[in-house]
N, C-alpha and C. Protein backbone atom coordinates (compact mmCIF):
# COMPACT_ATOMS: atom_id res chain seq x y z
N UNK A 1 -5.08 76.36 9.50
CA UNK A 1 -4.81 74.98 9.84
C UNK A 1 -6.12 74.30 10.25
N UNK A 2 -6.20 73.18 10.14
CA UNK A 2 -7.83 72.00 10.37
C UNK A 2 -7.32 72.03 11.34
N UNK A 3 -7.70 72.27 12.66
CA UNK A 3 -7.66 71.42 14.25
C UNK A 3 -8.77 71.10 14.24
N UNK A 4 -8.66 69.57 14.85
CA UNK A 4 -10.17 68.61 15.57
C UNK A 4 -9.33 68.46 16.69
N UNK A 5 -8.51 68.71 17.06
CA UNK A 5 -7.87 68.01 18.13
C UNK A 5 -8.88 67.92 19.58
N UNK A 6 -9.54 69.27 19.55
CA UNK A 6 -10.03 69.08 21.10
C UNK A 6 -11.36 68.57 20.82
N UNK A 7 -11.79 68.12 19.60
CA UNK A 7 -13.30 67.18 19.50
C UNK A 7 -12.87 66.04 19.44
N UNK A 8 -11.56 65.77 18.98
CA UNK A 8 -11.47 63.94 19.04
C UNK A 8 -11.49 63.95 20.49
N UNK A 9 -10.47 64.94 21.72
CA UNK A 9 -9.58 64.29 22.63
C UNK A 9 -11.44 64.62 23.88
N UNK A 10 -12.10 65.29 22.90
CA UNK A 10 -13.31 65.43 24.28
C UNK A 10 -14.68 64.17 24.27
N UNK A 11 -14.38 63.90 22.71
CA UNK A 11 -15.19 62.60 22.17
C UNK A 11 -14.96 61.62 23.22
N UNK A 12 -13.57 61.49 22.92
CA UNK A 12 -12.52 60.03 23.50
C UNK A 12 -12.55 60.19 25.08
N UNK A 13 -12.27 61.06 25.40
CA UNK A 13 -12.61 61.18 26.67
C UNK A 13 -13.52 61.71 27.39
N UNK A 14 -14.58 61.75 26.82
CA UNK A 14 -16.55 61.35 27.57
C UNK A 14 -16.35 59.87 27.45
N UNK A 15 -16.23 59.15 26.69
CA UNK A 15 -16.54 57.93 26.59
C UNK A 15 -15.80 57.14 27.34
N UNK A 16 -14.84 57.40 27.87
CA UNK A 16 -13.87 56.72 28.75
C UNK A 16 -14.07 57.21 30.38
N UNK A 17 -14.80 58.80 30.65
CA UNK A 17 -14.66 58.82 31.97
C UNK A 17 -16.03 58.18 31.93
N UNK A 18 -16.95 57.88 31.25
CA UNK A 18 -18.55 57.55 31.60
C UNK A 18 -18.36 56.14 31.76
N UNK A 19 -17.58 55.36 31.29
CA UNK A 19 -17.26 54.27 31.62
C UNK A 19 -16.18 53.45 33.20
N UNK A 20 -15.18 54.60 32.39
CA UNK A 20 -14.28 54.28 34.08
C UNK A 20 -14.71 55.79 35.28
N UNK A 21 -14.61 55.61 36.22
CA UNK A 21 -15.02 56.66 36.97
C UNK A 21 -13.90 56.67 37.88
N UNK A 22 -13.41 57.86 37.41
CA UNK A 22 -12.09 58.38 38.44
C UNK A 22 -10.92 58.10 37.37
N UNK A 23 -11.02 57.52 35.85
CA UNK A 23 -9.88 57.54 35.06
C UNK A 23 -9.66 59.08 35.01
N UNK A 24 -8.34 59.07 34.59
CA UNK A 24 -7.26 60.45 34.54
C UNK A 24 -7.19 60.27 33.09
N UNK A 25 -7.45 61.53 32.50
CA UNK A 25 -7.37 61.80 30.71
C UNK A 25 -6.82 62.81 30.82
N UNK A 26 -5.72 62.35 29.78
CA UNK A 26 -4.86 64.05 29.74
C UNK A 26 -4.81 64.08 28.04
N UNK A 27 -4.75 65.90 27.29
CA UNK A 27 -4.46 65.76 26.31
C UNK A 27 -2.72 66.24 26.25
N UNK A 28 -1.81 65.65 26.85
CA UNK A 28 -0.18 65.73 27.05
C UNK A 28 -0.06 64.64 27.41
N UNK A 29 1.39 64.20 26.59
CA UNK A 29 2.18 62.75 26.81
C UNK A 29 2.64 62.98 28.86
N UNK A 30 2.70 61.99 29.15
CA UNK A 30 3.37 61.74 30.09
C UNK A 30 4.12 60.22 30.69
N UNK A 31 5.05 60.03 31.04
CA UNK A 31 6.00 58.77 31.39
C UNK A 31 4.77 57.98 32.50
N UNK A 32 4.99 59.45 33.18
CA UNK A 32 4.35 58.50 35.11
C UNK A 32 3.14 59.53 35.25
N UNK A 33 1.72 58.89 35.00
CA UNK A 33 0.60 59.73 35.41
C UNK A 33 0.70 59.93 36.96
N UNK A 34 -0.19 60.91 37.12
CA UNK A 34 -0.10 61.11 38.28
C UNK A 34 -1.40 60.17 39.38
N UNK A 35 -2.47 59.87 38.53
CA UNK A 35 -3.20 58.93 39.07
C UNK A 35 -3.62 57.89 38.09
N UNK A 36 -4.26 56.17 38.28
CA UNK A 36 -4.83 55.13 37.55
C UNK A 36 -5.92 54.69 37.37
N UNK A 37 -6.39 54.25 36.90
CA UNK A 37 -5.48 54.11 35.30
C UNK A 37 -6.03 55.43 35.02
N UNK A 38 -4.97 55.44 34.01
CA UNK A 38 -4.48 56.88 32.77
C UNK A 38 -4.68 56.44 31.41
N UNK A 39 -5.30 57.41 30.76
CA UNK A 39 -4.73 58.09 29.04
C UNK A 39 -4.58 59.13 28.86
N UNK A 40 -3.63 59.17 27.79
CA UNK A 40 -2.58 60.25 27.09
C UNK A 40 -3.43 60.42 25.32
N UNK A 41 -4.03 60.89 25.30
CA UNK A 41 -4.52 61.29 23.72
C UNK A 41 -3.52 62.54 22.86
N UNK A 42 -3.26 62.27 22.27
CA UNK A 42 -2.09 63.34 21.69
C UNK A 42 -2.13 63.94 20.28
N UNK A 43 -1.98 64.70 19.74
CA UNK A 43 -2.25 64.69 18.17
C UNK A 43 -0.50 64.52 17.58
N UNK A 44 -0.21 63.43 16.92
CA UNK A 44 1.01 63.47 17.00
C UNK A 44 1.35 64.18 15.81
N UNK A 45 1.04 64.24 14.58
CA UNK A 45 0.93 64.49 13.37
C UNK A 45 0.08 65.75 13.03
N UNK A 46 -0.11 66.38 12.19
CA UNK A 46 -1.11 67.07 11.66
C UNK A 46 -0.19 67.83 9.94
N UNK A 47 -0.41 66.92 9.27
CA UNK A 47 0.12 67.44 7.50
C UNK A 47 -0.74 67.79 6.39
N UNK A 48 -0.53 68.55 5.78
CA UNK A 48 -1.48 68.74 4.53
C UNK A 48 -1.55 67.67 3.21
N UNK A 49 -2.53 67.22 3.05
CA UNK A 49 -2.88 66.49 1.61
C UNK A 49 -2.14 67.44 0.92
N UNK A 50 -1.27 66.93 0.20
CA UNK A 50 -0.92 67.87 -1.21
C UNK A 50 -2.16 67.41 -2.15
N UNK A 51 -2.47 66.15 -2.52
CA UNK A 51 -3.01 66.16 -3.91
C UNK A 51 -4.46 66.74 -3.52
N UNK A 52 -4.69 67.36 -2.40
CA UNK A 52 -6.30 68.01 -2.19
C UNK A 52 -5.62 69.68 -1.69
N UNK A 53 -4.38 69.93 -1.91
CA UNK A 53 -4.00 71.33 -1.56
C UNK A 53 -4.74 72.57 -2.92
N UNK A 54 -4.49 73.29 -2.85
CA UNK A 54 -5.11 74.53 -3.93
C UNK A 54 -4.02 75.82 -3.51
N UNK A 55 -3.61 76.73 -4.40
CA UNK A 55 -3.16 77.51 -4.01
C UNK A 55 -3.26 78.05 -2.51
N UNK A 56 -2.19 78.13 -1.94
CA UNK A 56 -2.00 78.57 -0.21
C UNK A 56 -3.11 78.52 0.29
N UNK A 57 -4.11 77.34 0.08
CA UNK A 57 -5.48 76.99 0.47
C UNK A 57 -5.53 75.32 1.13
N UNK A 58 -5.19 75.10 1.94
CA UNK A 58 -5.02 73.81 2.82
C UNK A 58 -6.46 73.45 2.94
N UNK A 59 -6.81 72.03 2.21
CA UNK A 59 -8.29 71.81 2.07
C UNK A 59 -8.13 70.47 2.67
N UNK A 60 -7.17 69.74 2.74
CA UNK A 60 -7.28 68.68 3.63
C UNK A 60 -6.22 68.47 4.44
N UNK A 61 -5.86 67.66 5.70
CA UNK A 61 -4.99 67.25 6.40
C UNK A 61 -5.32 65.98 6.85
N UNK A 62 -3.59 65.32 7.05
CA UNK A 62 -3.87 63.56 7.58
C UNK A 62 -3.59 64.12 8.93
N UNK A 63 -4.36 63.61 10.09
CA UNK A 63 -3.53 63.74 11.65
C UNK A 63 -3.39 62.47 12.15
N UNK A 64 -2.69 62.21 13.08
CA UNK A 64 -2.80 60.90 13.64
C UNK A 64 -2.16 61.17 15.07
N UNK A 65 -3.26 60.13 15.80
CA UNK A 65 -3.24 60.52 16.91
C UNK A 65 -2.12 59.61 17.80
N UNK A 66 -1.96 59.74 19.22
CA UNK A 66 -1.12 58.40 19.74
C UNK A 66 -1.99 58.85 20.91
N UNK A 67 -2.03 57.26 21.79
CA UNK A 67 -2.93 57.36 22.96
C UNK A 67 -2.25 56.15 23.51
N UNK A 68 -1.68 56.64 25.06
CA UNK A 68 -1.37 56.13 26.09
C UNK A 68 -2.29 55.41 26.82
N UNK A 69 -1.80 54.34 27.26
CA UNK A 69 -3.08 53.45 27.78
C UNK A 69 -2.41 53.04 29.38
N UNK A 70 -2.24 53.40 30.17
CA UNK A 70 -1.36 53.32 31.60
C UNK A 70 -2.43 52.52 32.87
N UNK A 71 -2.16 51.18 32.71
CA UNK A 71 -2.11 50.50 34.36
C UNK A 71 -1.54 50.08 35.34
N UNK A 72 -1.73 50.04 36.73
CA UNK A 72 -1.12 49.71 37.57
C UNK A 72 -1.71 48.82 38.09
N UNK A 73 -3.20 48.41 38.55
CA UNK A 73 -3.56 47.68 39.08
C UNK A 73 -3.10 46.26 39.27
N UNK A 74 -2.91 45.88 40.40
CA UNK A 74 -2.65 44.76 40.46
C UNK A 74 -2.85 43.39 40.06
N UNK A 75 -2.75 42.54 39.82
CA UNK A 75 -3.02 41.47 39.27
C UNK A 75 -4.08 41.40 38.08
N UNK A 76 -4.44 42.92 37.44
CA UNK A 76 -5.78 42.94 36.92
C UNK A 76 -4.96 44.14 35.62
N UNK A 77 -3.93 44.55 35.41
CA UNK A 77 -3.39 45.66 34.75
C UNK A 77 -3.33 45.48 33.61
N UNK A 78 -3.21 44.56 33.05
CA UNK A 78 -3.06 43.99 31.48
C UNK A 78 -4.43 44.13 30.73
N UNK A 79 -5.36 43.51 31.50
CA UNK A 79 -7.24 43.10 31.25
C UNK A 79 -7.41 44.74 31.70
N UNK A 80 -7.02 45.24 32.45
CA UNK A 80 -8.19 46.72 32.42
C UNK A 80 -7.37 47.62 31.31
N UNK A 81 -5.74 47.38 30.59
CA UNK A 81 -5.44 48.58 30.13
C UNK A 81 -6.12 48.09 28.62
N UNK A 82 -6.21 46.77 28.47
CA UNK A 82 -7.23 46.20 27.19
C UNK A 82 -8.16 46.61 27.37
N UNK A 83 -9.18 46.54 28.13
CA UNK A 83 -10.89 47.01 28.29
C UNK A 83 -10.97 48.35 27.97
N UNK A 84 -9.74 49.00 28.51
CA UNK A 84 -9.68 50.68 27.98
C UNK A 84 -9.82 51.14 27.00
N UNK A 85 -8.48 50.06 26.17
CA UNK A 85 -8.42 50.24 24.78
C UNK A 85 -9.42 49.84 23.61
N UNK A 86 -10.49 49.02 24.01
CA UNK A 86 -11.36 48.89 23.35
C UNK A 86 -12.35 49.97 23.46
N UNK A 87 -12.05 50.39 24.37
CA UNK A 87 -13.40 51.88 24.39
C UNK A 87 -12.68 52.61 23.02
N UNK A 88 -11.52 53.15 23.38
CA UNK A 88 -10.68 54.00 22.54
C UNK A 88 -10.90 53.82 21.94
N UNK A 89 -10.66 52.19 21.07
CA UNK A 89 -10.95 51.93 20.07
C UNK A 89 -12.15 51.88 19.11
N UNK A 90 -13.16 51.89 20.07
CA UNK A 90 -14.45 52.04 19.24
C UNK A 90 -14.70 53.54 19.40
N UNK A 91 -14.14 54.71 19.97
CA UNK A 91 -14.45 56.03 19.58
C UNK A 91 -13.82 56.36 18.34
N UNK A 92 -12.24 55.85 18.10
CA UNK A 92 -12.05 56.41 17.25
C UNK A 92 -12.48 55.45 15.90
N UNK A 93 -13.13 54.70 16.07
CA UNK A 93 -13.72 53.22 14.64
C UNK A 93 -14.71 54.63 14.37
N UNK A 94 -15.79 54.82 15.36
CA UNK A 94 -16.68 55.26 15.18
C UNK A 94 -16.71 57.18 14.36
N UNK A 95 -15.16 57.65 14.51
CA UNK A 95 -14.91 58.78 14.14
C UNK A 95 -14.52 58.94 12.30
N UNK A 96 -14.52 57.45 12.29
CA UNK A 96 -13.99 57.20 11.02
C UNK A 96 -12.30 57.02 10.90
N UNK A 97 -11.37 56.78 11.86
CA UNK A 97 -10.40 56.74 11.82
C UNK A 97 -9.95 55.11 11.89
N UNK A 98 -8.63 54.82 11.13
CA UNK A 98 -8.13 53.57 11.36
C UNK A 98 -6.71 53.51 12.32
N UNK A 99 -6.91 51.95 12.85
CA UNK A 99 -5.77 52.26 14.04
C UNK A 99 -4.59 51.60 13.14
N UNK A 100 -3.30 52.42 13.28
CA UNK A 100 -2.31 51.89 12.30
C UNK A 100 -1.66 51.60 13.43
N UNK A 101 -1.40 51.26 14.53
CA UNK A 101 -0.35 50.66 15.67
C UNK A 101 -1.04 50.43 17.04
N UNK A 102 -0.62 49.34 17.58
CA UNK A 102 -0.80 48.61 18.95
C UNK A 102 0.03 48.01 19.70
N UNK A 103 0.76 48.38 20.36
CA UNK A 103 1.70 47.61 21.16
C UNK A 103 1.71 47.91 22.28
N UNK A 104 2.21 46.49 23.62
CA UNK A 104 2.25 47.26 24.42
C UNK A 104 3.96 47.91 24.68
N UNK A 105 4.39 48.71 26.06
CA UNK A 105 5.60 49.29 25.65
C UNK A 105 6.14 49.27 27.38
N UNK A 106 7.40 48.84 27.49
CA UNK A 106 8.12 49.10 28.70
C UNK A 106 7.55 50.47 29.13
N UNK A 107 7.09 50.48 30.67
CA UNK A 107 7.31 51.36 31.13
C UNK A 107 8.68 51.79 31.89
N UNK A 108 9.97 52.38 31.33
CA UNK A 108 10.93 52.37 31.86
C UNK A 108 11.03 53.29 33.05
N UNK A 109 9.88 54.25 33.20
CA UNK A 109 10.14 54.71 34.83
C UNK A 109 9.73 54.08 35.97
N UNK A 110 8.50 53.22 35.53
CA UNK A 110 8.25 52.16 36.78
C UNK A 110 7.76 50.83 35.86
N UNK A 111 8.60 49.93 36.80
CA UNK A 111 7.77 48.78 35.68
C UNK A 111 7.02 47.92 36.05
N UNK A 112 6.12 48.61 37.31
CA UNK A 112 4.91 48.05 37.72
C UNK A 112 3.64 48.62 36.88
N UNK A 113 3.81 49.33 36.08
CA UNK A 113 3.03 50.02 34.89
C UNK A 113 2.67 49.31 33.69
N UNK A 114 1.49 48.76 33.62
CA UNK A 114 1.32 48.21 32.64
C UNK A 114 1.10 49.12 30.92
N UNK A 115 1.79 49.23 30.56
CA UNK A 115 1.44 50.27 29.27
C UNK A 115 1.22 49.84 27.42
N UNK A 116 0.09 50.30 27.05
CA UNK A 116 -0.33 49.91 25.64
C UNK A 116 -0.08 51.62 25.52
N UNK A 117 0.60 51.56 23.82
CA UNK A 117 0.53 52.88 22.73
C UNK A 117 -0.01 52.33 21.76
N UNK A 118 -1.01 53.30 21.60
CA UNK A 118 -2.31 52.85 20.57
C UNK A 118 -2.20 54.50 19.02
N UNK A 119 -1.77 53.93 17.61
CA UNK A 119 -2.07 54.96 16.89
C UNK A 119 -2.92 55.21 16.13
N UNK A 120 -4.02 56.09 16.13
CA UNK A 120 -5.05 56.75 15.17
C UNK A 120 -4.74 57.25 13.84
N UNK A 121 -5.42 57.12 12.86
CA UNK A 121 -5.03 58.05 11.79
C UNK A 121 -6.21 58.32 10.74
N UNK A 122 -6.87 59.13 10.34
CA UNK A 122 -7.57 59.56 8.84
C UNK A 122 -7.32 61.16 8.33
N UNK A 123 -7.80 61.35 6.97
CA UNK A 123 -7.54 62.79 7.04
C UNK A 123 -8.78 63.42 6.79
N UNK A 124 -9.14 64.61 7.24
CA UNK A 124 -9.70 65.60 7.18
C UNK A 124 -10.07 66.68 6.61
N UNK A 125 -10.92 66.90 5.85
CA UNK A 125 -10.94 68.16 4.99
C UNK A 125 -11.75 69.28 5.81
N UNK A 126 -11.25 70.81 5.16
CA UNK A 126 -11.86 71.52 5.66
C UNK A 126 -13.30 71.85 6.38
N UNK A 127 -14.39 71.17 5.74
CA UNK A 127 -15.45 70.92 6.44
C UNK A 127 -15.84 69.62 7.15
N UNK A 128 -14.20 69.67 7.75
CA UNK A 128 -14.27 68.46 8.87
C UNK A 128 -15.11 67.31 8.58
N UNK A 129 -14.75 66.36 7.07
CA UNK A 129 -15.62 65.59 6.58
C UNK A 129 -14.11 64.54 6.93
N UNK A 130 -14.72 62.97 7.48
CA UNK A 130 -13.02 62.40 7.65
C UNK A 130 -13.43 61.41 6.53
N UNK A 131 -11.79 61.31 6.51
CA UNK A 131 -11.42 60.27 5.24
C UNK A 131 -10.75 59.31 5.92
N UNK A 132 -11.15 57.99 6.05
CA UNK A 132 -9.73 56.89 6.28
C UNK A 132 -8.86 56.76 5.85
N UNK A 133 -7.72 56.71 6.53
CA UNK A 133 -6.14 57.27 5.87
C UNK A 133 -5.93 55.79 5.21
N UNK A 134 -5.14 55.64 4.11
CA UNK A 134 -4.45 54.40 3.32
C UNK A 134 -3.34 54.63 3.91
């Protein structure tokens, strides 16, 4: 199997604690972080290219990621879980990946939580060369 998982989620998150100091990065979903602001980097996906498959030889895969974007701050939660997401967003521009989803999303366990789900996607071939997903 291609795993990048722990070079995207260590990429994405250098670039986010060097920026925020004291953000909480987890690579597991969670509802209610335990401290703020939070991200959730996840690999949600991971499938094989058929038309780049070869006999029981997996030469490429699409993955796509999902990343939790969690604020609380007060009067300021909307603008910092955006400022976040533009980091995110330029690690994964810069990885070669395109973002196929942005929204933000009820936090239904507290809804003093400001929350954006952000999705990644390109595929990958065996010598970890990325392709932007169509």
């Amino acid at each position: 199997m291609i795993d990048i998982e722990s070079i995207v989620f260590s990429t994405v998150a250098s670039a986010l604690r060097e920026k925020y100091d004291g953000i909480f990065v987890s690579g597991e979903f969670t509802d209610l972080p335990a401290k703020f602001p939070a991200v959730t980097i996840v690999e949600s996906d991971n499938s094989i290219v058929q038309r780049m498959r070869t006999t029981n030889i997996e030469n490429a895969v699409t993955v796509m990621y999902e990343v939790g974007i969690y604020s609380n701050t007060v009067g300021y939660k909307k603008s910092e879980a955006k400022d976040i997401l533009e980091v995110v967003d330029n690690e994964f521009a810069k990885m070669g990946f395109a973002r196929i989803l942005c929204n933000p999303v009820a936090n239904l366990s507290d809804a003093t939580i400001y929350r954006i789900v952000a999705r990644y996607q390109a595929s990958i071939d065996k010598d970890l060369w990325v392709y932007r997903a169509e």
